[in-house]
N, C-alpha and C. Protein backbone atom coordinates (compact mmCIF):
# COMPACT_ATOMS: atom_id res chain seq x y z
N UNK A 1 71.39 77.03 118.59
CA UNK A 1 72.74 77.21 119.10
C UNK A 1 72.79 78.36 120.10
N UNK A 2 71.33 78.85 120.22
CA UNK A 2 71.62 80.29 121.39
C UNK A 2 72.10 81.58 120.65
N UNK A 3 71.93 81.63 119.35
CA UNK A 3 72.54 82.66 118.66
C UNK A 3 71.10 83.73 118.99
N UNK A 4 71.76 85.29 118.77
CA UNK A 4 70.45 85.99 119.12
C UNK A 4 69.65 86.14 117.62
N UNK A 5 71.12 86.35 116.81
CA UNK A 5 70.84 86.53 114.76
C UNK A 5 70.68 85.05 114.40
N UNK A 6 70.14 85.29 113.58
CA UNK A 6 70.55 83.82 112.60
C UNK A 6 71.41 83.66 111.69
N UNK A 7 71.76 82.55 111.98
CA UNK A 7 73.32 82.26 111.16
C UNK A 7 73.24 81.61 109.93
N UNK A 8 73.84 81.29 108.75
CA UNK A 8 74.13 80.56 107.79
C UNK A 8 75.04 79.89 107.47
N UNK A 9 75.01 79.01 107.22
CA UNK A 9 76.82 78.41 106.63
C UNK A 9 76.67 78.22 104.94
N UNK A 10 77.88 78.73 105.30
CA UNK A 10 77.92 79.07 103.57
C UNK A 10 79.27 78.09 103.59
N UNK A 11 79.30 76.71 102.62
CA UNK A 11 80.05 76.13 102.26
C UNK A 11 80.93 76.10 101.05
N UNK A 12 82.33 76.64 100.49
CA UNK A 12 83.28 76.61 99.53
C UNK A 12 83.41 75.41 99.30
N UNK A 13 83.66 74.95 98.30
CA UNK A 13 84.34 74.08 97.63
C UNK A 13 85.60 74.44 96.08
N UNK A 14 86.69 73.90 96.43
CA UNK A 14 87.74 74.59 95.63
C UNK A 14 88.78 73.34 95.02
N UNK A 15 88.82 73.80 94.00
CA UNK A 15 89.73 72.51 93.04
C UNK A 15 91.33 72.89 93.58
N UNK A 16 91.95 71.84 94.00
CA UNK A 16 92.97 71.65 94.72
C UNK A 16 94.09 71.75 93.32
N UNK A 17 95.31 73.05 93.93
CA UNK A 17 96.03 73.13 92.89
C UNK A 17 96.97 72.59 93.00
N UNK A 18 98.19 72.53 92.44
CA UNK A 18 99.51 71.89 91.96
C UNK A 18 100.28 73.05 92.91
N UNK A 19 100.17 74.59 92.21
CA UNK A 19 100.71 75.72 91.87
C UNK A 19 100.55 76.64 93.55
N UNK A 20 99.22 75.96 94.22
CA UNK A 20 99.17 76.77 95.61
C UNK A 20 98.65 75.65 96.80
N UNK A 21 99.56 76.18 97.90
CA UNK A 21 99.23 75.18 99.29
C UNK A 21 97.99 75.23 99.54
N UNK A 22 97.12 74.38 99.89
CA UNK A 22 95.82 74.02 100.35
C UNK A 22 95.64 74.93 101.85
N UNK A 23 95.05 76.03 102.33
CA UNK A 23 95.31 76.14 103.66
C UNK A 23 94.17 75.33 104.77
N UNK A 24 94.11 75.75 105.87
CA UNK A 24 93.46 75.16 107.10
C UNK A 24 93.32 73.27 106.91
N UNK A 25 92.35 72.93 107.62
CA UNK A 25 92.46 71.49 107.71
C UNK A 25 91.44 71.04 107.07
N UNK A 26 91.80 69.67 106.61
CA UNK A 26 90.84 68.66 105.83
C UNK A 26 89.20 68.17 106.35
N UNK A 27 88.45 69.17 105.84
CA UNK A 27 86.97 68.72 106.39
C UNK A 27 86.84 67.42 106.59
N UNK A 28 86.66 66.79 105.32
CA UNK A 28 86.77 65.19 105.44
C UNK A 28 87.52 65.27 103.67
N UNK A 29 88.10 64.30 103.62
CA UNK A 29 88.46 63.68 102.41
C UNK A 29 88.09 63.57 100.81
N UNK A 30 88.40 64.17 100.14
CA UNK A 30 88.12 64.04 98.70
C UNK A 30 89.22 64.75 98.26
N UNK A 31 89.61 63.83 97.08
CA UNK A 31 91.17 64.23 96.60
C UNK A 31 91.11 65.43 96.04
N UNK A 32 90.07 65.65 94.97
CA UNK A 32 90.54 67.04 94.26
C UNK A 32 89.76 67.95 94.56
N UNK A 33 89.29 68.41 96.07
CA UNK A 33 89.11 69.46 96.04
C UNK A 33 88.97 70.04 97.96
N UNK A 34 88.99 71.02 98.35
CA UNK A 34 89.29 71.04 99.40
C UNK A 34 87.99 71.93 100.11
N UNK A 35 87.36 72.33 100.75
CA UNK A 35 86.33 72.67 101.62
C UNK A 35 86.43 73.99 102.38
N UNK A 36 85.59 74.96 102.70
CA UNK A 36 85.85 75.96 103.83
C UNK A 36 84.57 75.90 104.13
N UNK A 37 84.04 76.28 105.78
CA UNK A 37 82.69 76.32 105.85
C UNK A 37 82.80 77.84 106.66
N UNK A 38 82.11 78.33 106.56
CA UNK A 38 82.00 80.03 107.00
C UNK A 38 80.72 79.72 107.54
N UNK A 39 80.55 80.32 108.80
CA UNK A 39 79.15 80.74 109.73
C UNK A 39 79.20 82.32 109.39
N UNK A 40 78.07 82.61 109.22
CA UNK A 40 77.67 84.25 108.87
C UNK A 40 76.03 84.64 109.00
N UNK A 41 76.63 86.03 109.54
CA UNK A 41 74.96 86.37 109.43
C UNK A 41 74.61 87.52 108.21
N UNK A 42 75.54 87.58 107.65
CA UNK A 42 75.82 88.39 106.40
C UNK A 42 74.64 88.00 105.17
N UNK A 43 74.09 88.67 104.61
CA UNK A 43 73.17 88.48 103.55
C UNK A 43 73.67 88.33 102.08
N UNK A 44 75.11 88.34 102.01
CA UNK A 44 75.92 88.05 100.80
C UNK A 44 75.75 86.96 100.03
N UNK A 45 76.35 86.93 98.75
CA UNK A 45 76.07 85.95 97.74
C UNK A 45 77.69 84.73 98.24
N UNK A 46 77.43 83.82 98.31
CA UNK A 46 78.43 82.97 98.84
C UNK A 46 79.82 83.26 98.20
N UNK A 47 79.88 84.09 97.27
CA UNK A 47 81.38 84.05 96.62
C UNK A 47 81.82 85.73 96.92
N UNK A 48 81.11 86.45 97.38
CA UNK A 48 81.75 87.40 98.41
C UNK A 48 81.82 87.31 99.72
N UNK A 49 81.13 86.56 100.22
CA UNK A 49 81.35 86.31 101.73
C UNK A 49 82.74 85.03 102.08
N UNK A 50 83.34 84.80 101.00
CA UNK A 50 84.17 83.93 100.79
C UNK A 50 85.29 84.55 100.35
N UNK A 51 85.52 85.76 99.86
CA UNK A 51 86.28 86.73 99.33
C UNK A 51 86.94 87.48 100.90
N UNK A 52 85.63 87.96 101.58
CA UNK A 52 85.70 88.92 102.85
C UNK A 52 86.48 88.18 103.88
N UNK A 53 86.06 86.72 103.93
CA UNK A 53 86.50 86.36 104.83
C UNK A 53 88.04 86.10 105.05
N UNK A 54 88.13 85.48 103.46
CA UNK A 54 89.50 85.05 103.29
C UNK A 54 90.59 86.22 103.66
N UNK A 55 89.70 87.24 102.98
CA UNK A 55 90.68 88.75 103.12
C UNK A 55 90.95 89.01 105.13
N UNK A 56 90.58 88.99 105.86
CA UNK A 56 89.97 88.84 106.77
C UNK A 56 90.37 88.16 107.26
N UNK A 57 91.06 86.91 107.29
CA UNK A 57 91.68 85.99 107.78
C UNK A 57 93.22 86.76 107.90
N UNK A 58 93.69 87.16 107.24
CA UNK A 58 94.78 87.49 106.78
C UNK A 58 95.28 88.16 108.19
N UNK A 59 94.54 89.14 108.91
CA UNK A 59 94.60 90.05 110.01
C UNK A 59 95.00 89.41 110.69
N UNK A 60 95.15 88.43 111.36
CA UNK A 60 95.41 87.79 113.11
C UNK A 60 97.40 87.25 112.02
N UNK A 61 97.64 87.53 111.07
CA UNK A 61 98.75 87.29 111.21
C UNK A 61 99.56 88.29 111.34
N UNK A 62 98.89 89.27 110.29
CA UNK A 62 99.61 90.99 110.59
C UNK A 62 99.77 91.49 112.40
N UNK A 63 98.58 90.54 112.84
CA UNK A 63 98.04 91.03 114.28
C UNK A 63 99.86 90.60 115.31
N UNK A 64 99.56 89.54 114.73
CA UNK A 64 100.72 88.20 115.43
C UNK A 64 102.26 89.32 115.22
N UNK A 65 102.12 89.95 114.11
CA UNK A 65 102.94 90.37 113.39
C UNK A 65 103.82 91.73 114.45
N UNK A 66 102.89 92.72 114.96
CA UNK A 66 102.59 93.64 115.28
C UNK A 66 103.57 93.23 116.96
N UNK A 67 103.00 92.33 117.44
CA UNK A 67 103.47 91.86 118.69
C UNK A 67 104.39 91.52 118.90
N UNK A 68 104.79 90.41 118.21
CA UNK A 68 106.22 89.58 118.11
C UNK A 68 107.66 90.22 117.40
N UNK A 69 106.69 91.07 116.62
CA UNK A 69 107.83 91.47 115.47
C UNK A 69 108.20 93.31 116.48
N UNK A 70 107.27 93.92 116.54
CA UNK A 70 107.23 95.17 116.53
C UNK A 70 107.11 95.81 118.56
N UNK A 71 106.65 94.61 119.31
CA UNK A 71 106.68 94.92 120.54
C UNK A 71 105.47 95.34 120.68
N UNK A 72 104.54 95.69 119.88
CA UNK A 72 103.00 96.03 119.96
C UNK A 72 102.01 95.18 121.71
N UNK A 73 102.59 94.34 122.23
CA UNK A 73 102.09 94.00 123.16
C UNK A 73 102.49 94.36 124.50
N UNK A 74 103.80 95.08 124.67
CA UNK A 74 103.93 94.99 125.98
C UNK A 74 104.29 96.17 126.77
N UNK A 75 103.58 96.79 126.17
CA UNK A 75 103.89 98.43 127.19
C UNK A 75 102.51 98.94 127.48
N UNK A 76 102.80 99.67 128.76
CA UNK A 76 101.73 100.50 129.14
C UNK A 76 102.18 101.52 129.75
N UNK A 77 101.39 102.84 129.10
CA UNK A 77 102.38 103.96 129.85
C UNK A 77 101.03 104.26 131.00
N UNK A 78 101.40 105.54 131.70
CA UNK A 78 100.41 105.52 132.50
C UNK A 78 99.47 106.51 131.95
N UNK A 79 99.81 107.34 130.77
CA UNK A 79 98.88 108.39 130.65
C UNK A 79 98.18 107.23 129.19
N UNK A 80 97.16 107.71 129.16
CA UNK A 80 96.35 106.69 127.97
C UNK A 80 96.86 107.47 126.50
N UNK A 81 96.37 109.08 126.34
CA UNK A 81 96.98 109.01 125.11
C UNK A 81 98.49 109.19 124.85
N UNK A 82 99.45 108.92 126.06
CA UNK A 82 100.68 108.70 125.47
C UNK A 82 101.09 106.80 125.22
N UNK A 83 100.12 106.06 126.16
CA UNK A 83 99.82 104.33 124.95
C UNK A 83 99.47 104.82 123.58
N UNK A 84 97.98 105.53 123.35
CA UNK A 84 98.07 105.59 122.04
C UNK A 84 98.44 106.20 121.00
N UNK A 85 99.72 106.73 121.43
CA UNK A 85 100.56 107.37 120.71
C UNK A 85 101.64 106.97 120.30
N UNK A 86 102.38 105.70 121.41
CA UNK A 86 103.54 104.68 121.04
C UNK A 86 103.07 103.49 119.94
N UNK A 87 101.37 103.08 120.75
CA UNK A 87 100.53 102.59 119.11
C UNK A 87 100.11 102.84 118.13
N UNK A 88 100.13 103.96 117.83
CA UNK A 88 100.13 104.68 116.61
C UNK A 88 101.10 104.32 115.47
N UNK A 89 101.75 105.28 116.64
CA UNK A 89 103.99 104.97 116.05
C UNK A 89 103.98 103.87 115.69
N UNK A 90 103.59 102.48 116.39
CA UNK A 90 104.16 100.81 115.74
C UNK A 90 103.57 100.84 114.63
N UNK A 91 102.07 101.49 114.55
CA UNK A 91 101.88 101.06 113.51
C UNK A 91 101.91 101.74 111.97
N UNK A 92 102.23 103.09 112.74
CA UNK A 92 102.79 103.46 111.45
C UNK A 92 104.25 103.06 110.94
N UNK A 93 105.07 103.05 112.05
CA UNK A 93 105.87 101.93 111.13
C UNK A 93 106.12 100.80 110.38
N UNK A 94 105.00 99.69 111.08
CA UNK A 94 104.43 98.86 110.17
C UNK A 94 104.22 99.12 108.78
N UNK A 95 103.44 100.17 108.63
CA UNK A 95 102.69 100.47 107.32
C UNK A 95 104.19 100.97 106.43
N UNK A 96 104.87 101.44 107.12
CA UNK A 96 105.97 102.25 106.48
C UNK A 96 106.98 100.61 105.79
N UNK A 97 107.04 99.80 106.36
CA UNK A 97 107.90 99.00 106.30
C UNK A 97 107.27 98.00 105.21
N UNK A 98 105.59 97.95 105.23
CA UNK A 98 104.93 97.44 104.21
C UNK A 98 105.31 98.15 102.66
N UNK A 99 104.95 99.44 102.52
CA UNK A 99 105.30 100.57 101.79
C UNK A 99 107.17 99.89 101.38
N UNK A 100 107.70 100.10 102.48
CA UNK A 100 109.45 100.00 101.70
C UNK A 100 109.66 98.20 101.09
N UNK A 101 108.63 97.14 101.16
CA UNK A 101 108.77 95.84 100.80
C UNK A 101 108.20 96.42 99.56
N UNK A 102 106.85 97.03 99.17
CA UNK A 102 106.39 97.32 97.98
C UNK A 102 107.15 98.11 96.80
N UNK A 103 107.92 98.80 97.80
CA UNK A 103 108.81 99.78 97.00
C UNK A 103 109.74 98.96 96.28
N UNK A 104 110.19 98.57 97.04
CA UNK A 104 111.73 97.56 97.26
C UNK A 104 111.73 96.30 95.84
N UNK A 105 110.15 96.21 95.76
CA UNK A 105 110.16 95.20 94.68
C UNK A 105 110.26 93.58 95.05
N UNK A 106 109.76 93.74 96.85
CA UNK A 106 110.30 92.16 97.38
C UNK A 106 108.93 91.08 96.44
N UNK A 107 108.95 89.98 96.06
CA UNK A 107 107.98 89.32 95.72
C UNK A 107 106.80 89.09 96.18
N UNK A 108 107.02 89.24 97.85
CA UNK A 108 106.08 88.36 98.50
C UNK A 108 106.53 89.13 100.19
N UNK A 109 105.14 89.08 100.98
CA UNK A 109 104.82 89.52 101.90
C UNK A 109 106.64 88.87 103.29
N UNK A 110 107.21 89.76 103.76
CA UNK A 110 108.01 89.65 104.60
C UNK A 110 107.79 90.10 105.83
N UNK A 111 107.63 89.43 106.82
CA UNK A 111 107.57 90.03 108.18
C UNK A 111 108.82 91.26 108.43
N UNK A 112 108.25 91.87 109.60
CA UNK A 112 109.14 93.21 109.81
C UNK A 112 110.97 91.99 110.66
N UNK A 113 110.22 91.18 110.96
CA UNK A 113 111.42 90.70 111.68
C UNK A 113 112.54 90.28 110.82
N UNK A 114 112.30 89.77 109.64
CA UNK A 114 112.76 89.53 108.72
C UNK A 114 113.19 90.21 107.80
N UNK A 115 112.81 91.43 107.63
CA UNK A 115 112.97 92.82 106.69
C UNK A 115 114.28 93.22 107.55
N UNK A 116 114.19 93.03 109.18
CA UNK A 116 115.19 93.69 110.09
C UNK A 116 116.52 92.77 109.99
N UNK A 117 116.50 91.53 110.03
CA UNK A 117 117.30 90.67 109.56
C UNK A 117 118.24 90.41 108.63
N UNK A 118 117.62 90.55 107.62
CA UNK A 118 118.15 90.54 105.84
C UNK A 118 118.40 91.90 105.22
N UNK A 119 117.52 92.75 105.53
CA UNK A 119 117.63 94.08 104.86
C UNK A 119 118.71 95.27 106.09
N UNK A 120 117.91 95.26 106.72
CA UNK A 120 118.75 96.44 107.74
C UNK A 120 119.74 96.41 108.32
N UNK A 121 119.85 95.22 109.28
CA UNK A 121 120.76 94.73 109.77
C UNK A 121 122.18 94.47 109.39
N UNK A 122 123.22 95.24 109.49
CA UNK A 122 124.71 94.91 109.35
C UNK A 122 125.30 95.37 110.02
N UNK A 123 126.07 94.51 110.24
CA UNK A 123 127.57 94.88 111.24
C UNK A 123 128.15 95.68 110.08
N UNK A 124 129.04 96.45 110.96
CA UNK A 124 129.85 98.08 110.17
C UNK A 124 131.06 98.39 111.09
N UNK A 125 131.50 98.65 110.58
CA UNK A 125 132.81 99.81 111.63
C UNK A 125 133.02 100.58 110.70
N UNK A 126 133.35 101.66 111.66
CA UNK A 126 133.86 103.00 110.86
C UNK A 126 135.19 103.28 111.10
N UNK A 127 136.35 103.31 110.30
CA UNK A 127 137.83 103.62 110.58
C UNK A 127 138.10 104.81 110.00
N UNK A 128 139.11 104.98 110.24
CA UNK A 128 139.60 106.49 109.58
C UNK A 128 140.90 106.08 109.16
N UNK A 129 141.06 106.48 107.93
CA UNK A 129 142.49 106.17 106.72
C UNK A 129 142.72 107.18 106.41
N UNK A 130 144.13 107.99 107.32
CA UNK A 130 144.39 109.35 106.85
C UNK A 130 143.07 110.28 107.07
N UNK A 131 142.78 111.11 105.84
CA UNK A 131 141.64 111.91 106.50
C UNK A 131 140.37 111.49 105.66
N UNK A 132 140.34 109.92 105.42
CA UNK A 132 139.22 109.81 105.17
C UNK A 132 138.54 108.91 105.68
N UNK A 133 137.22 108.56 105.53
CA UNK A 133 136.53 107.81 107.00
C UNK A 133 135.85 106.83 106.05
N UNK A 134 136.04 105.59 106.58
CA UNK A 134 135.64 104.27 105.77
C UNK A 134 134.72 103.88 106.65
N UNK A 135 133.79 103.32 106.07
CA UNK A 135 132.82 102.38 106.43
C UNK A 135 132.97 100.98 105.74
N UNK A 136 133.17 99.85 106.38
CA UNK A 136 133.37 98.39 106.14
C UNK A 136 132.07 97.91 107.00
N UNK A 137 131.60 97.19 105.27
CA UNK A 137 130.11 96.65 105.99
C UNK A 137 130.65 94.86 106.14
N UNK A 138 129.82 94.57 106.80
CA UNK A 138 129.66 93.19 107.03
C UNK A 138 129.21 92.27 105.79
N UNK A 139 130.15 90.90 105.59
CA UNK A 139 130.38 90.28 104.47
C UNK A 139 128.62 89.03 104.53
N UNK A 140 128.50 88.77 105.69
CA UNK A 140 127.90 87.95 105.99
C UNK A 140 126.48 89.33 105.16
N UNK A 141 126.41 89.85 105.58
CA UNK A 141 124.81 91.08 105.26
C UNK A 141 124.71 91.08 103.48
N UNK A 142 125.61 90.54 102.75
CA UNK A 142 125.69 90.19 101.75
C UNK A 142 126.32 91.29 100.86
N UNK A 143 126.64 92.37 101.47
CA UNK A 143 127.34 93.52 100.89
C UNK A 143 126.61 94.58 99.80
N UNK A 144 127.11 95.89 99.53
CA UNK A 144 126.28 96.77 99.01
C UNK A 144 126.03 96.03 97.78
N UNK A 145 126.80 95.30 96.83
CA UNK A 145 126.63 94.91 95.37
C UNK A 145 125.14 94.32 95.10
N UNK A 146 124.96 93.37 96.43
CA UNK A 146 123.95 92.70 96.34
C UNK A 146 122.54 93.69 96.59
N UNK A 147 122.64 94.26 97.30
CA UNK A 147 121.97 95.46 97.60
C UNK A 147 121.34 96.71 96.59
N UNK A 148 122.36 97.01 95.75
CA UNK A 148 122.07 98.17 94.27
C UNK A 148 120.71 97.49 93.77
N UNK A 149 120.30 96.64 93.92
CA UNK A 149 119.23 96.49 92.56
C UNK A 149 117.73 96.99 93.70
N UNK A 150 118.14 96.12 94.99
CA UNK A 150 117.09 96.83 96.09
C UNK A 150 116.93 98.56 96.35
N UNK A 151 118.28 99.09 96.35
CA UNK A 151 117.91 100.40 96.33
C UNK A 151 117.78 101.25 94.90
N UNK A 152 118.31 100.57 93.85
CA UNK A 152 117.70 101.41 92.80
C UNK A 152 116.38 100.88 92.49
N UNK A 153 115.31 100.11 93.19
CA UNK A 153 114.23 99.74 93.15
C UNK A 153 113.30 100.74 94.12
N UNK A 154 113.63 101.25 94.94
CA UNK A 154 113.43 102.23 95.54
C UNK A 154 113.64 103.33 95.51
N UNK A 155 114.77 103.55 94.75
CA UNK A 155 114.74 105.29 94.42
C UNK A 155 114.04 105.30 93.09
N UNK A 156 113.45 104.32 92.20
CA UNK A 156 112.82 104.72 91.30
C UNK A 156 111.37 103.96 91.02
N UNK A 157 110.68 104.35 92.46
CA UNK A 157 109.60 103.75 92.47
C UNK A 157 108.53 105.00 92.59
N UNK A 158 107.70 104.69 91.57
CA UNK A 158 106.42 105.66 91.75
C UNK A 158 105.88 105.09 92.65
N UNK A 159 105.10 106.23 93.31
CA UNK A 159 103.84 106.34 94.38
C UNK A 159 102.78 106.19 93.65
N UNK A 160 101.55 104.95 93.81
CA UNK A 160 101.23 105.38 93.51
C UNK A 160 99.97 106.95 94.06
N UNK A 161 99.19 107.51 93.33
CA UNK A 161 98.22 108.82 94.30
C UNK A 161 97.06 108.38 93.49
N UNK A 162 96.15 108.84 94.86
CA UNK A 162 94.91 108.74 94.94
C UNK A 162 94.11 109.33 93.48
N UNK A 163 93.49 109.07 92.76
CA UNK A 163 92.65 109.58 91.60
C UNK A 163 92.20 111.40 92.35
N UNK A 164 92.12 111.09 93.57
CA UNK A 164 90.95 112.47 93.96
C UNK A 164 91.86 113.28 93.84
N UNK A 165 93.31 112.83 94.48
CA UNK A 165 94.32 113.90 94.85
C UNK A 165 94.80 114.30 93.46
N UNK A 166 94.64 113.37 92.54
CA UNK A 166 95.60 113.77 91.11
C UNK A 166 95.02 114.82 90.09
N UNK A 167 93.57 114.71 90.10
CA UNK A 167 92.87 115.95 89.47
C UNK A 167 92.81 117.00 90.13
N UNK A 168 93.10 117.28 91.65
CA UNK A 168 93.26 118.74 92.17
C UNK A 168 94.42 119.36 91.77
N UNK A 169 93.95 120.35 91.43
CA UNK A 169 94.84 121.63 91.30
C UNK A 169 95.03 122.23 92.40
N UNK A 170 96.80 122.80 92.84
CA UNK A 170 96.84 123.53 93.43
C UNK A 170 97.61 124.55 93.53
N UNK A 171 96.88 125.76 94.16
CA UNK A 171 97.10 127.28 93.99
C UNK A 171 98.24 127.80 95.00
């Protein structure tokens, strides 16, 4: 094939569940069970190089994620480390917004566009009644009631810390 390494294919085979979607496409046909073929030049035992990859796969959506969701694609400043300093920023907000889904207690992985949507997003006005100042949130955003169980999921969420950091003492 012109490769300079030599390659392997390491072929999966996986019993097709009820309980989870089958992903990518149908090698060829057999009902109960579904196929992945991995090219590698990796010296691994086939059920970690099947682990790595899968994990690994995962990236080009966070990637997708980063762009569409966060603007990660379309700026260029002219000094280089002030680009990688606005990319930094996306992505530490990313991570931050991963962090507040974990906190938050959401089930399952939410894009940032969607976190911005459902979670952040509300229409508000602020009036003033006599001398006190109201905030009226938006009915459609589903209102604070619905909301209390998300933020007392967050104000009473442990961190967790690193093992290294937890046995230091400090003076």
């Amino acid at each position: 094939m012109g490769w300079v390494n030599a390659r392997r294919f390491v072929v999966v085979r996986e019993r097709i569940r009820e309980s989870q979607e089958s992903l990518g496409k149908k090698l060829f046909e057999w009902p109960e069970y579904t196929f992945r073929v991995f090219v590698t030049s990796l010296p691994s035992p086939p059920e970690e190089i099947w682990r790595d990859y899968n994990h690994r796969a995962d990236m080009e959506n966070r990637i997708a994620e980063l762009k569409h969701d966060l603007g990660a694609d379309r700026f260029c400043l002219k000094d280089f480390h002030a680009t990688d300093a606005v990319f930094r920023s996306i992505l530490l907000l990313f991570n931050l917004l991963s962090e507040f889904r974990r906190a938050s207690g959401m089930p399952q992985h939410k894009e940032p566009g969607t976190l911005r949507s459902e979670v952040f997003l509300c229409g508000g006005e602020l009036k003033r009644k006599g001398d006190e100042i109201i905030l009226s949130l938006s009915t459609a955003w589903g209102g604070l009631k619905q909301r209390i169980p998300l933020l007392s999921s967050i104000l009473t969420w442990v961190y967790p810390i690193s093992p290294k950091l937890d046995s230091v003492l400090v003076t």
